[in-house]
C-alpha atoms as a PDB file:
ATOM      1  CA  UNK A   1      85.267 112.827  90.182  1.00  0.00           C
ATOM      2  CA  UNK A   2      88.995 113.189  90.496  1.00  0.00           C
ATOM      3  CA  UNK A   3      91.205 112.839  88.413  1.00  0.00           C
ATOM      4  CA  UNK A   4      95.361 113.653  87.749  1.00  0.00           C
ATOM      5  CA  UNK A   5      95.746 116.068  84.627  1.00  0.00           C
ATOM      6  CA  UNK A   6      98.802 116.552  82.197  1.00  0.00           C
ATOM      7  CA  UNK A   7      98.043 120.296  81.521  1.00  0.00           C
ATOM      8  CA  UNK A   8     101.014 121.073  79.777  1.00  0.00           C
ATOM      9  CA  UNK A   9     104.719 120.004  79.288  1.00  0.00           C
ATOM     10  CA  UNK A  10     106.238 119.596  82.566  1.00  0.00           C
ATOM     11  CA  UNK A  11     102.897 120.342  84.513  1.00  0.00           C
ATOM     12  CA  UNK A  12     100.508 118.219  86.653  1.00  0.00           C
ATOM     13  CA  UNK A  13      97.490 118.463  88.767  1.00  0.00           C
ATOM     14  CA  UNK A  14      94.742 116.631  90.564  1.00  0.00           C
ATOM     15  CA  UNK A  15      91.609 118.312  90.431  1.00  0.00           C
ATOM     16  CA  UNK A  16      88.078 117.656  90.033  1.00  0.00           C
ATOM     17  CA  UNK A  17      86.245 116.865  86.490  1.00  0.00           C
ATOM     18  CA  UNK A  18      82.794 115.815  85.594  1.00  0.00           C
ATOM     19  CA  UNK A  19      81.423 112.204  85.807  1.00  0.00           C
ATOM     20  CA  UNK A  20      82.319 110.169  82.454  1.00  0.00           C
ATOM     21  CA  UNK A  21      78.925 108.531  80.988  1.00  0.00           C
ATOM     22  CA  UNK A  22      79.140 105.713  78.759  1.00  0.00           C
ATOM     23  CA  UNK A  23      78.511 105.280  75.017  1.00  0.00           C
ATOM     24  CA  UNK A  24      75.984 102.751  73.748  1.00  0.00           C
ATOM     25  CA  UNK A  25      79.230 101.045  73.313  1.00  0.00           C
ATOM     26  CA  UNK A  26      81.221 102.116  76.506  1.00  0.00           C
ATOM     27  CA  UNK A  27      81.454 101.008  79.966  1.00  0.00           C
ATOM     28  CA  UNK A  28      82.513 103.197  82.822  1.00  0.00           C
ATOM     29  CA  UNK A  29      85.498 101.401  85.282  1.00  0.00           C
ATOM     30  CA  UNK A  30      85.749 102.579  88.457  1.00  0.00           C
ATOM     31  CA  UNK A  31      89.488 102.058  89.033  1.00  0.00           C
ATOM     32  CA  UNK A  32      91.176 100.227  91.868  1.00  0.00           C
ATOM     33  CA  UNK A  33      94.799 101.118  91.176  1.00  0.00           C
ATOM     34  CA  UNK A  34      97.178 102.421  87.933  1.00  0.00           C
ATOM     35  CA  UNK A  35     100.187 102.501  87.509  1.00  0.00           C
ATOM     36  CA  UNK A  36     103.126 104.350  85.931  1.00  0.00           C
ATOM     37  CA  UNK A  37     105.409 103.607  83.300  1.00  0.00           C
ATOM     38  CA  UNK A  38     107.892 105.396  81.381  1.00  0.00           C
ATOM     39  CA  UNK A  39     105.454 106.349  78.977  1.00  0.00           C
ATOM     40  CA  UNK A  40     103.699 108.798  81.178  1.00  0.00           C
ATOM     41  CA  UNK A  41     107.204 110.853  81.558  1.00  0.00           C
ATOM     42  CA  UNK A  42     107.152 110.715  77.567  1.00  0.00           C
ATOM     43  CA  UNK A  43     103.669 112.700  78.029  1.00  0.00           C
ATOM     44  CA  UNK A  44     104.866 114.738  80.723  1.00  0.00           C
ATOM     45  CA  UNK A  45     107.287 116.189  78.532  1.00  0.00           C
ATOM     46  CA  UNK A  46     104.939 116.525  75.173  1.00  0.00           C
ATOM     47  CA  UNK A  47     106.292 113.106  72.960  1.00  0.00           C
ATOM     48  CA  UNK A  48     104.143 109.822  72.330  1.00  0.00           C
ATOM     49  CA  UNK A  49     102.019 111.608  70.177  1.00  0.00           C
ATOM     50  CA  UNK A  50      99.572 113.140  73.549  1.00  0.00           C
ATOM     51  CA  UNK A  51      97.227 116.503  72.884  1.00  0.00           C
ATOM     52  CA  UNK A  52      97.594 117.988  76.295  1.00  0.00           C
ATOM     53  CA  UNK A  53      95.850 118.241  78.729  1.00  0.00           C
ATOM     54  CA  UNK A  54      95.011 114.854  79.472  1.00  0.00           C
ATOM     55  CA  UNK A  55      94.196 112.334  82.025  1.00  0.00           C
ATOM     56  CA  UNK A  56      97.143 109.976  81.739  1.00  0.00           C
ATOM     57  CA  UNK A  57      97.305 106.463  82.736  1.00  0.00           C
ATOM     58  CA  UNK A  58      96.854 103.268  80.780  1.00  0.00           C
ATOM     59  CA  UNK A  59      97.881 100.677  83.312  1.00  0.00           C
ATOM     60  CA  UNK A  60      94.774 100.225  85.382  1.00  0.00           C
ATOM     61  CA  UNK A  61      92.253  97.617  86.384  1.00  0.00           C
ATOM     62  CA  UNK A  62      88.851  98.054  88.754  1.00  0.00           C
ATOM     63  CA  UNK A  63      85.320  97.756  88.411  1.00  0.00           C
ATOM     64  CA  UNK A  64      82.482  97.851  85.517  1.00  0.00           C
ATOM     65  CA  UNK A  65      79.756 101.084  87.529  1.00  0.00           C
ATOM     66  CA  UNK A  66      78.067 101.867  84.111  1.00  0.00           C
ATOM     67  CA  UNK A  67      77.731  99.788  81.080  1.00  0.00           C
ATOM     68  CA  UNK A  68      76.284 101.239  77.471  1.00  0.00           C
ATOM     69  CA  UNK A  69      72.843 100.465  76.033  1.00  0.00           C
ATOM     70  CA  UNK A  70      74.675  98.550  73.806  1.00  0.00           C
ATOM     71  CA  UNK A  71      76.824  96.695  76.009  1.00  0.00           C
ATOM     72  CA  UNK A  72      76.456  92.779  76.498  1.00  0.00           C
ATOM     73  CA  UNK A  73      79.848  91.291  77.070  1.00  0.00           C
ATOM     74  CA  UNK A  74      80.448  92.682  80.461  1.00  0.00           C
ATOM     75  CA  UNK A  75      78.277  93.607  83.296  1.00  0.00           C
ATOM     76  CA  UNK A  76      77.979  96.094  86.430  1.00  0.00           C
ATOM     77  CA  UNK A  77      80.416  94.775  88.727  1.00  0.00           C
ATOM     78  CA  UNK A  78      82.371  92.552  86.799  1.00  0.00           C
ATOM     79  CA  UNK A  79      86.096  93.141  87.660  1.00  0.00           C
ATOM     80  CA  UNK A  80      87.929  93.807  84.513  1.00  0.00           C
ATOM     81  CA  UNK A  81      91.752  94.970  83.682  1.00  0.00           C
ATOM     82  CA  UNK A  82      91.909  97.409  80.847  1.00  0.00           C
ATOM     83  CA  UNK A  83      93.786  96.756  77.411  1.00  0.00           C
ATOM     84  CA  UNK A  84      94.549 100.722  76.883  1.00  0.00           C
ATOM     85  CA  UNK A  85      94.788  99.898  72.588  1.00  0.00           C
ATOM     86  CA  UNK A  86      92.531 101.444  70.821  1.00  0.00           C
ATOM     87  CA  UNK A  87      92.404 100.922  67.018  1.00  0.00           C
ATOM     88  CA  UNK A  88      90.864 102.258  63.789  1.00  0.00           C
ATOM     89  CA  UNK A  89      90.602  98.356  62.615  1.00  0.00           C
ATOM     90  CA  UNK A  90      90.475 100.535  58.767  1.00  0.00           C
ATOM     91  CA  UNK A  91      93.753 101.596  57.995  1.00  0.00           C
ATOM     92  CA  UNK A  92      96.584 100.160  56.072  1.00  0.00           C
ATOM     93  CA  UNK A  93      97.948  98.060  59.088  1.00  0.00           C
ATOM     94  CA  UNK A  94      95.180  97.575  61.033  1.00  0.00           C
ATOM     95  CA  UNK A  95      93.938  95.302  58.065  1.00  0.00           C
ATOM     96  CA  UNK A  96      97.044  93.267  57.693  1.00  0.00           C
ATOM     97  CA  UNK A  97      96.421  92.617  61.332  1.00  0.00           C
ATOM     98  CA  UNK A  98      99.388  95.129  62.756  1.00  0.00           C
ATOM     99  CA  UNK A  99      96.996  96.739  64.715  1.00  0.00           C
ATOM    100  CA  UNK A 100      99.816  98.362  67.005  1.00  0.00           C
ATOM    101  CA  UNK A 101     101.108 100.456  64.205  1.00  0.00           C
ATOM    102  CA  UNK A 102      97.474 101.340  63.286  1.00  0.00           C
ATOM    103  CA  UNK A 103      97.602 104.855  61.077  1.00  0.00           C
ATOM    104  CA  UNK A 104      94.953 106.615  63.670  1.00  0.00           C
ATOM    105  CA  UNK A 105      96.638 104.794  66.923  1.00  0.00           C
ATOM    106  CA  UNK A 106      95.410 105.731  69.954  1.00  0.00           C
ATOM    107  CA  UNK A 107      95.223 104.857  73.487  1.00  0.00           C
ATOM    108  CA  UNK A 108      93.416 105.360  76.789  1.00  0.00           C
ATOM    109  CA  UNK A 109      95.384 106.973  78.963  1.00  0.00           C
ATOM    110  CA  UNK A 110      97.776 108.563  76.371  1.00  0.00           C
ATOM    111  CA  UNK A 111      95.557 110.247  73.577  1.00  0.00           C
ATOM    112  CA  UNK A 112      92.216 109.948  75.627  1.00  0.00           C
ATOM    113  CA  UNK A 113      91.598 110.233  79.125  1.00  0.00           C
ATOM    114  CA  UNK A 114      92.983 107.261  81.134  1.00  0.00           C
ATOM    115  CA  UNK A 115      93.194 105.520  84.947  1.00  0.00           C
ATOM    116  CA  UNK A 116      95.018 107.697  86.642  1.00  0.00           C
ATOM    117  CA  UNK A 117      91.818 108.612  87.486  1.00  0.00           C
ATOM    118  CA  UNK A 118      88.159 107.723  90.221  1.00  0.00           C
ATOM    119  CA  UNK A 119      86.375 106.749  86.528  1.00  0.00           C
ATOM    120  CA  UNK A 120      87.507 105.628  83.088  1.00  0.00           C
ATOM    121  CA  UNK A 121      85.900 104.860  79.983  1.00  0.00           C
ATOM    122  CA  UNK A 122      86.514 101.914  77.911  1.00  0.00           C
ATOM    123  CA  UNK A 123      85.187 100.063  75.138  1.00  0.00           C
ATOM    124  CA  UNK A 124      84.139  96.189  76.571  1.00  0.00           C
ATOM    125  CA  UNK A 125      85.667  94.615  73.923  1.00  0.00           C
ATOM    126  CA  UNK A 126      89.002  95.789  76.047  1.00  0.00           C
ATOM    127  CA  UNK A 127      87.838  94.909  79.293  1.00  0.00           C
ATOM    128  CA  UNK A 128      89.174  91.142  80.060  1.00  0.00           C
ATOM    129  CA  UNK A 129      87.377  89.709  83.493  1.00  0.00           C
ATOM    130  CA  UNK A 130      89.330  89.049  86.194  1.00  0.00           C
ATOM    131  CA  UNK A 131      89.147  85.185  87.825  1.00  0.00           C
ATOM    132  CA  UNK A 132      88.274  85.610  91.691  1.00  0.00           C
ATOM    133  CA  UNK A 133      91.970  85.159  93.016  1.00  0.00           C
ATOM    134  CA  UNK A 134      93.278  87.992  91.297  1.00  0.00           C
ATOM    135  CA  UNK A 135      93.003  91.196  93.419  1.00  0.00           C
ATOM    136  CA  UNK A 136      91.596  93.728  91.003  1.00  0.00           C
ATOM    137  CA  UNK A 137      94.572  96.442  92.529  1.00  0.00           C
ATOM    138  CA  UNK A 138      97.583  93.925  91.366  1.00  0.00           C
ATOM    139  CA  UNK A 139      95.640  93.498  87.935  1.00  0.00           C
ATOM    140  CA  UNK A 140      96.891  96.483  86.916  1.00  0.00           C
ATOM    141  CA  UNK A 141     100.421  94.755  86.344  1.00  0.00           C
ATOM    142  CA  UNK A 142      98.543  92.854  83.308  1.00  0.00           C
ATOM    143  CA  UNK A 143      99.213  95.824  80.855  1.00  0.00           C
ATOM    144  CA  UNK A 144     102.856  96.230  81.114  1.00  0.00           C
ATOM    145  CA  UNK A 145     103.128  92.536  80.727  1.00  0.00           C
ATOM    146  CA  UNK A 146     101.105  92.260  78.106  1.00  0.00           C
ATOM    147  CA  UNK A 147     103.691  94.845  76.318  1.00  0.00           C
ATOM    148  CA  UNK A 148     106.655  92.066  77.355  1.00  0.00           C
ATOM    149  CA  UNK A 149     104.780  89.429  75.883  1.00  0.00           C
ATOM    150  CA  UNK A 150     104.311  91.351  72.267  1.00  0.00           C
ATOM    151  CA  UNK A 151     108.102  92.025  73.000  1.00  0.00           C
ATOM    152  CA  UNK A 152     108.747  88.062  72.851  1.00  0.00           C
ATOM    153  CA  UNK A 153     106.158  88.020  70.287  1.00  0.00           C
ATOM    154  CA  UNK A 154     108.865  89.630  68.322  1.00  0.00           C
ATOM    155  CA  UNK A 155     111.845  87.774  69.520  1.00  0.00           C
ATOM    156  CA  UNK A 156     110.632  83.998  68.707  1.00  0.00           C
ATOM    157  CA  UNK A 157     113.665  83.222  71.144  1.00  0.00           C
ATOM    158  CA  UNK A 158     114.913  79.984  70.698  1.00  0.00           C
ATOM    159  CA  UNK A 159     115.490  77.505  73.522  1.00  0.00           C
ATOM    160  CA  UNK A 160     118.739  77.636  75.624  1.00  0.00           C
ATOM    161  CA  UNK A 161     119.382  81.302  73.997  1.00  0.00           C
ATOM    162  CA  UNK A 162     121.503  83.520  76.315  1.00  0.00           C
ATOM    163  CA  UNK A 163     119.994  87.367  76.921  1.00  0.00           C
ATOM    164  CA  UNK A 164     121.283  89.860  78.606  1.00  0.00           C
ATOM    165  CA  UNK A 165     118.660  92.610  79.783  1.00  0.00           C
ATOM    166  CA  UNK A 166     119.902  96.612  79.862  1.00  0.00           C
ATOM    167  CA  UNK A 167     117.356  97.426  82.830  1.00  0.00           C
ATOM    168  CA  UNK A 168     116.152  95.796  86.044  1.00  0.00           C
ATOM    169  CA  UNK A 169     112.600  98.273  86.486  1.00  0.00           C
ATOM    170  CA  UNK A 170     109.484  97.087  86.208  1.00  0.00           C
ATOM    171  CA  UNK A 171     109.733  95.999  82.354  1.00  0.00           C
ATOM    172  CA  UNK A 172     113.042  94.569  82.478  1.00  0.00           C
ATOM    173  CA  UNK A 173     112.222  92.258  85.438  1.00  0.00           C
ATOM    174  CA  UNK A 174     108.549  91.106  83.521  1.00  0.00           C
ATOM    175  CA  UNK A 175     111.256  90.425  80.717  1.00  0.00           C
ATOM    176  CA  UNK A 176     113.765  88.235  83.056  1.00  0.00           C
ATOM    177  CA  UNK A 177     110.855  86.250  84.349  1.00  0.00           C
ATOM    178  CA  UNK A 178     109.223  86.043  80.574  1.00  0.00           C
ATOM    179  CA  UNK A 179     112.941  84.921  79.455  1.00  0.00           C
ATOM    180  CA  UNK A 180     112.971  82.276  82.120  1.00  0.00           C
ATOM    181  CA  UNK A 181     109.462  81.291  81.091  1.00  0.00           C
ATOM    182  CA  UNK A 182     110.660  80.561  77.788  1.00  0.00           C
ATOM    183  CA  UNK A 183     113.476  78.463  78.051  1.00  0.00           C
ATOM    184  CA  UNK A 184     116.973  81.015  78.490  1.00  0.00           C
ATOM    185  CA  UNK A 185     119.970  79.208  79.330  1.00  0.00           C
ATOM    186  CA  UNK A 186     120.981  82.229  81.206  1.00  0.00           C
ATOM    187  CA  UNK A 187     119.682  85.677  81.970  1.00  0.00           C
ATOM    188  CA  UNK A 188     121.900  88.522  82.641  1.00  0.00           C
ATOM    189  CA  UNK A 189     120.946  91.843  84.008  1.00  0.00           C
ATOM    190  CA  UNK A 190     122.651  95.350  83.909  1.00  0.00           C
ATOM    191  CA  UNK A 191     121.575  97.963  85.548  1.00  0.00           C
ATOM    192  CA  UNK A 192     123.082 101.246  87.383  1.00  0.00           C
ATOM    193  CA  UNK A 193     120.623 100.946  90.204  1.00  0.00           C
ATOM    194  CA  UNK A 194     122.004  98.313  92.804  1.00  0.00           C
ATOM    195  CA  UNK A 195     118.622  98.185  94.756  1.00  0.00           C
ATOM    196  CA  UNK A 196     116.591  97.325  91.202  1.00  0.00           C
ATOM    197  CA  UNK A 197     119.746  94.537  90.158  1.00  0.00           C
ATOM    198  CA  UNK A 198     118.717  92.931  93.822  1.00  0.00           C
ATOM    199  CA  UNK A 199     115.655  92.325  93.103  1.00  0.00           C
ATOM    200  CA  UNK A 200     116.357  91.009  89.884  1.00  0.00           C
ATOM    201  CA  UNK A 201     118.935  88.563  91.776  1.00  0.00           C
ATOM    202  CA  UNK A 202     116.114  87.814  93.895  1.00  0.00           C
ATOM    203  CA  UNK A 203     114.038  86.792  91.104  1.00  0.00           C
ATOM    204  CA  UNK A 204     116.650  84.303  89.942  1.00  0.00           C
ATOM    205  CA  UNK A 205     118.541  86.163  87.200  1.00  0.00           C
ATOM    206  CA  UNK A 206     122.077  84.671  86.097  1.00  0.00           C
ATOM    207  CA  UNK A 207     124.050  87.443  86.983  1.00  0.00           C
ATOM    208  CA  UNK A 208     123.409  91.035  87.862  1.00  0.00           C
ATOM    209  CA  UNK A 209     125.808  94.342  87.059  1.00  0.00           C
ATOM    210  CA  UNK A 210     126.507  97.473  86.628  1.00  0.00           C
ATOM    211  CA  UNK A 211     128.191  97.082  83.425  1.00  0.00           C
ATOM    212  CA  UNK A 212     128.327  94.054  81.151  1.00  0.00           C
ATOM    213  CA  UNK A 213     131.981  93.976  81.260  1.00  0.00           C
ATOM    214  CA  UNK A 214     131.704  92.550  84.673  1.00  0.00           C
ATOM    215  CA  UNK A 215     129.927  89.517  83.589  1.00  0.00           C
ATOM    216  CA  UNK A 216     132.020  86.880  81.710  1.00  0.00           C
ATOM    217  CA  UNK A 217     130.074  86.169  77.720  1.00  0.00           C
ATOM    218  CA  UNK A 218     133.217  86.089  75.390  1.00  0.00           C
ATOM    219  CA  UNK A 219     131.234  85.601  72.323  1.00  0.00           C
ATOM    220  CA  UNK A 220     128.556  88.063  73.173  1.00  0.00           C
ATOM    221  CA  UNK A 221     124.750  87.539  74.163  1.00  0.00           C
ATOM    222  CA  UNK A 222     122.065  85.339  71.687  1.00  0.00           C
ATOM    223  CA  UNK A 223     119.373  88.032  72.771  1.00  0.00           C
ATOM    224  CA  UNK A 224     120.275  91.990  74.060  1.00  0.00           C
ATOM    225  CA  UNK A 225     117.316  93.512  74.992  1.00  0.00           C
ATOM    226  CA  UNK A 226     116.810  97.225  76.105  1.00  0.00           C
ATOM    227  CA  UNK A 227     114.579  97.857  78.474  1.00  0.00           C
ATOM    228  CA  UNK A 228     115.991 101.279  79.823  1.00  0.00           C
ATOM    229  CA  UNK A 229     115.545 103.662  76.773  1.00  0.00           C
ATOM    230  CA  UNK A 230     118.698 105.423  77.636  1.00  0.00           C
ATOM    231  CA  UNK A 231     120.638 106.551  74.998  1.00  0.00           C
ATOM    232  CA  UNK A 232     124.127 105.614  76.252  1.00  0.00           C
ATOM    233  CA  UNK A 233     122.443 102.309  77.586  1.00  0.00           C
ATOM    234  CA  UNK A 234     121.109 101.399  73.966  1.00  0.00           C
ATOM    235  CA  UNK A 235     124.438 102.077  72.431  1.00  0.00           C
ATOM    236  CA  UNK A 236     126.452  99.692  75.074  1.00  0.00           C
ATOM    237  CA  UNK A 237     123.839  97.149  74.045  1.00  0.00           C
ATOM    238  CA  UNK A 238     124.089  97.248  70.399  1.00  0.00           C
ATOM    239  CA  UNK A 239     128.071  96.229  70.789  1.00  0.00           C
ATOM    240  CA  UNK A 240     126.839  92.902  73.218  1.00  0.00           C
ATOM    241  CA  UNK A 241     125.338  91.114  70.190  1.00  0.00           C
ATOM    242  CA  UNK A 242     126.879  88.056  69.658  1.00  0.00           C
ATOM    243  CA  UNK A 243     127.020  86.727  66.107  1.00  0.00           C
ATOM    244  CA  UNK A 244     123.547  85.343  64.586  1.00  0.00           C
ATOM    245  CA  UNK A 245     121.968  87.098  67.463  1.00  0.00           C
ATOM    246  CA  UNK A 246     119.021  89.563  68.001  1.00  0.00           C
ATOM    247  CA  UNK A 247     118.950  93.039  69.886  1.00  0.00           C
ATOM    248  CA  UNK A 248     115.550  93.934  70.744  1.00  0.00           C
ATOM    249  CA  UNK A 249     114.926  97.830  71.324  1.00  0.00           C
ATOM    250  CA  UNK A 250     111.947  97.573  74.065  1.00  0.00           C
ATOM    251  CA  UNK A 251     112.668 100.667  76.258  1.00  0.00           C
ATOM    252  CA  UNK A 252     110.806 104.065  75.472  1.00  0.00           C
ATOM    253  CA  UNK A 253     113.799 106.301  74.337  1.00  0.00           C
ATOM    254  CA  UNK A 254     113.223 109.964  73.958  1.00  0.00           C
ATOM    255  CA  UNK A 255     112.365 111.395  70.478  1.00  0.00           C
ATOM    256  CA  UNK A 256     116.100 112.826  70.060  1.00  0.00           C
ATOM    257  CA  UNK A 257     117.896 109.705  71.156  1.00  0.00           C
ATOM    258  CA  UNK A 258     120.481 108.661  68.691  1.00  0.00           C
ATOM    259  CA  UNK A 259     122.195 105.371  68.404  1.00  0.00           C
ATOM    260  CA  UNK A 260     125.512 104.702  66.102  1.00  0.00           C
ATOM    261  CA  UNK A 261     125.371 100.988  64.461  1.00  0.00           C
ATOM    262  CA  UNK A 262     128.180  99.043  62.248  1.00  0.00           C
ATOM    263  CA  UNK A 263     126.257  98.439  59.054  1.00  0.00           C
ATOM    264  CA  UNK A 264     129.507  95.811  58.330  1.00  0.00           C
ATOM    265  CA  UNK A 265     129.101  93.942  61.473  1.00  0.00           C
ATOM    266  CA  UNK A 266     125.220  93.350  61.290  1.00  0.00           C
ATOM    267  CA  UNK A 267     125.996  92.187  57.602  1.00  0.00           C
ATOM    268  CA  UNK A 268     128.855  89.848  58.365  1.00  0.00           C
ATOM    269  CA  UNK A 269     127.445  88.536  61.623  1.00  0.00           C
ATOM    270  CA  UNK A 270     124.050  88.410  60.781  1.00  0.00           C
ATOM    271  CA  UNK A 271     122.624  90.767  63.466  1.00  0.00           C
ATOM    272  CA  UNK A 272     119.099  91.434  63.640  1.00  0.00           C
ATOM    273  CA  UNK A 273     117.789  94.393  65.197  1.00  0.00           C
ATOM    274  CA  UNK A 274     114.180  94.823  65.713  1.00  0.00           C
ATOM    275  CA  UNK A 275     111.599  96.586  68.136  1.00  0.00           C
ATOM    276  CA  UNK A 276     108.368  96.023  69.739  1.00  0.00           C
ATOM    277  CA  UNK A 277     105.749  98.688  70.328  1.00  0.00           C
ATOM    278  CA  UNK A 278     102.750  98.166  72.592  1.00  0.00           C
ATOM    279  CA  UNK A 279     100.464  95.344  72.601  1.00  0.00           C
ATOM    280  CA  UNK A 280      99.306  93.200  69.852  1.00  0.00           C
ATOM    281  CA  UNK A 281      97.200  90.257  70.342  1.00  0.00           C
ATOM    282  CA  UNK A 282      98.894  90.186  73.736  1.00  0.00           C
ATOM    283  CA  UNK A 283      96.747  91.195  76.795  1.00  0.00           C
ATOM    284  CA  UNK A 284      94.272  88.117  76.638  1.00  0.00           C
ATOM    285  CA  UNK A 285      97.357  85.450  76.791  1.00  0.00           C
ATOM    286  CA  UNK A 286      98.825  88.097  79.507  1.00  0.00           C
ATOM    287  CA  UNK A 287      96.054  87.977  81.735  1.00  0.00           C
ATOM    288  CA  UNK A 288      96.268  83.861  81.415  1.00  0.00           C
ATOM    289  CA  UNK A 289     100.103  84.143  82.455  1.00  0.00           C
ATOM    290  CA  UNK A 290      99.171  86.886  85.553  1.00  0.00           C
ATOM    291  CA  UNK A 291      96.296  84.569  86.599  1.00  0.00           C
ATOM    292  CA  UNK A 292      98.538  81.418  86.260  1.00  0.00           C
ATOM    293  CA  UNK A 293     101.236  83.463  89.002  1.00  0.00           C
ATOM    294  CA  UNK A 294     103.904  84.145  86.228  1.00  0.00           C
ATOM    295  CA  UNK A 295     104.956  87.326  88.320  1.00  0.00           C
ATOM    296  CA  UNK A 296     104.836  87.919  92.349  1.00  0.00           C
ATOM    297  CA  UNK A 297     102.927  91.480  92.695  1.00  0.00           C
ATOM    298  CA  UNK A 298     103.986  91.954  96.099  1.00  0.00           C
ATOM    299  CA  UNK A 299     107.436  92.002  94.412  1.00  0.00           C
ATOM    300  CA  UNK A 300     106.751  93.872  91.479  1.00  0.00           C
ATOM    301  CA  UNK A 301     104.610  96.825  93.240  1.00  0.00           C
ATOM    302  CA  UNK A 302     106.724  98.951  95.049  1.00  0.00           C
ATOM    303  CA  UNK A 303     104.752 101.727  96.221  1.00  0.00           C
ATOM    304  CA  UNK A 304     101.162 102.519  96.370  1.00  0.00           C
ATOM    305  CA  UNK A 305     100.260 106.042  97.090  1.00  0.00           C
ATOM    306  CA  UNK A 306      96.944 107.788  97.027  1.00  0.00           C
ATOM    307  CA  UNK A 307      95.752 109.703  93.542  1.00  0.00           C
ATOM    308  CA  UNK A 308      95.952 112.673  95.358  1.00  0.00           C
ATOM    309  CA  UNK A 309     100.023 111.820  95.280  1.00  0.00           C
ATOM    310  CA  UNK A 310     100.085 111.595  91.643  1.00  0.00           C
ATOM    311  CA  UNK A 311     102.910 114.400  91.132  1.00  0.00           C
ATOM    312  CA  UNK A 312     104.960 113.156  94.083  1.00  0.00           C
ATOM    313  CA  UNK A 313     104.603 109.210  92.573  1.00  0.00           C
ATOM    314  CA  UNK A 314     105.674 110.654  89.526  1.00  0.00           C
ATOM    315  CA  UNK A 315     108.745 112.076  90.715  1.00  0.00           C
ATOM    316  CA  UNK A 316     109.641 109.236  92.551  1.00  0.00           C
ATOM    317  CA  UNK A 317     108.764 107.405  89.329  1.00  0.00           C
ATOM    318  CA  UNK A 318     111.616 109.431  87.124  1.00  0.00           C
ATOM    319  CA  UNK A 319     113.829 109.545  89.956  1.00  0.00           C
ATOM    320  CA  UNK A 320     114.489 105.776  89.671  1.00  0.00           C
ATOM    321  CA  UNK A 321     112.964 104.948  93.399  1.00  0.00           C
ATOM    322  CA  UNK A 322     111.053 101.503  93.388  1.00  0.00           C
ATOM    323  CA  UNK A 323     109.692  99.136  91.011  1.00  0.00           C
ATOM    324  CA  UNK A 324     106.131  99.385  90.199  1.00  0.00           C
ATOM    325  CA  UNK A 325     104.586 102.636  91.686  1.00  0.00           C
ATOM    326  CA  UNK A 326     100.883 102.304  91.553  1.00  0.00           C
ATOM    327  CA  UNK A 327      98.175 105.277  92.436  1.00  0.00           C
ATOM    328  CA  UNK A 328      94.992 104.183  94.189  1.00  0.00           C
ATOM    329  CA  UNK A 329      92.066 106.527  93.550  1.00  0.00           C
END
């Protein structure tokens, strides 16, 4: 099959590689479409804990080819989208039910070989069927959102709160629409890209700008989430907070990112800072929400390019073109 391969820090390739066979407990997906996320520049450049080379991709969805001797919950031909999560269920966390900050964590696509790929392996317990409106291509939005639903897992927002949102890609619109979802008296976007602020205008946002100083919130925000992982973006946001409020760090920073904070300020205002990694007891209730037509793909996908266009869709990717890119094998 074929498949796009991390070799090493800064390099990619498609090439081919050998057929994956299941497990007793494995099913082979072929995959209709994956997509790219910040995390996959984290790999490209040797952080998120990846052993290179791998296959990246953990945003993917297609169809059960193979199943296991073992396997009963899923069939040949049963269109599935992938939960990438894949947990030691032993450890420390893992039995206090914090599965996403599981001792051994690991993930398809990121520690093991992934979508971005004609084949992947999975175990069924992380294959949820796909209802016959979905198209199995836009099911590949499911993971990301299921990441922005463990992010307001986290927040336990409270009705008529008003968030601002560093970050109008992909995550940061899931987040706007989530934060709508949930009951926001307003939603605020910043953003440096005026192309990814219009679509987050289109998608009913508050106000959209290119620096929060432009939008009018004397006593600060209720919720500040980051959904950029920039360094200077993280430290605007921390300084946004209003008093009794909540900054959630849900961008991907890089390893040496450094934020300053005001240890007095969070004390005497009550500030809570907090972060949300991954998915936890997320993807099921995300697949509901996708099914249910929470989010618009054709607005969300940007770009869909062939696997063979992995490196190019990558650059586009870091360059800050589009919303969603998506690779079709």
């Amino acid at each position: 099959m074929k498949a796009a391969i991390i070799t090493g820090v800064g390099s990619v390739e498609v090439a081919e590689v050998p057929d994956p066979t299941p497990g007793p407990r494995e099913v082979v997906v072929e995959v209709a479409a994956c997509g790219l996320c910040g995390t996959d520049l984290h790999i490209l450049q040797g952080e998120f804990a990846p052993t290179l080379p791998v296959v990246p991709g953990h945003e993917f969805a297609g169809r059960v080819v193979a199943v296991g001797s073992q396997v009963t919950e899923v069939r040949d031909g049963d269109r599935v989208a992938v939960d990438p999560s894949l947990y030691c269920h032993e450890c420390h966390y893992c039995r206090r039910g914090r599965n996403n900050l599981c001792e051994r964590w690991a993930a398809i696509g990121v520690s093991t070989a992934g979508g971005a790929a004609q084949y992947a392996v999975a175990p069924p317990a992380n294959c949820v069927k796909l209802p016959d409106h979905i198209r199995t291509e836009d099911a590949a939005l499911i993971e990301p959102l299921s990441c922005a639903v463990r992010g307001y897992d986290i927040l336990r927002s409270e009705l008529a709160a008003h968030v601002l949102i560093y970050g109008s890609g992909t995550m940061g619109l899931m987040m706007l629409q989530l934060a709508k979802l949930t009951g926001a008296a307003s939603v605020d976007m910043v953003d440096v890209n005026r192309e990814r602020l219009a679509t987050a205008e289109r998608l009913g946002c508050s106000a959209a700008a290119t620096c929060a100083d432009e939008i009018e919130r004397p006593r600060g925000w209720d919720v500040v989430i980051d959904a950029t992982g920039n360094e200077k973006a993280i430290q605007d946001a921390l300084g946004r907070v209003g008093k009794g409020g909540t900054y959630l760090q849900f961008g991907v920073a890089d390893y040496a990112a450094r934020a300053a904070i005001e240890p007095y300020r969070i004390y005497n205002q009550e500030i809570t800072i907090t972060g949300s990694m991954a998915v936890l007891h997320s993807f099921e209730r995300a697949a509901e929400l996708f099914s249910a037509g929470v989010l618009d793909p054709e607005v969300f996908i940007s770009d869909r390019l062939p696997l063979d266009d992995y490196a190019k869709a990558l650059e586009r990717f870091q360059a800050g073109k589009g919303r969603k890119i998506q690779v079709l094998p």
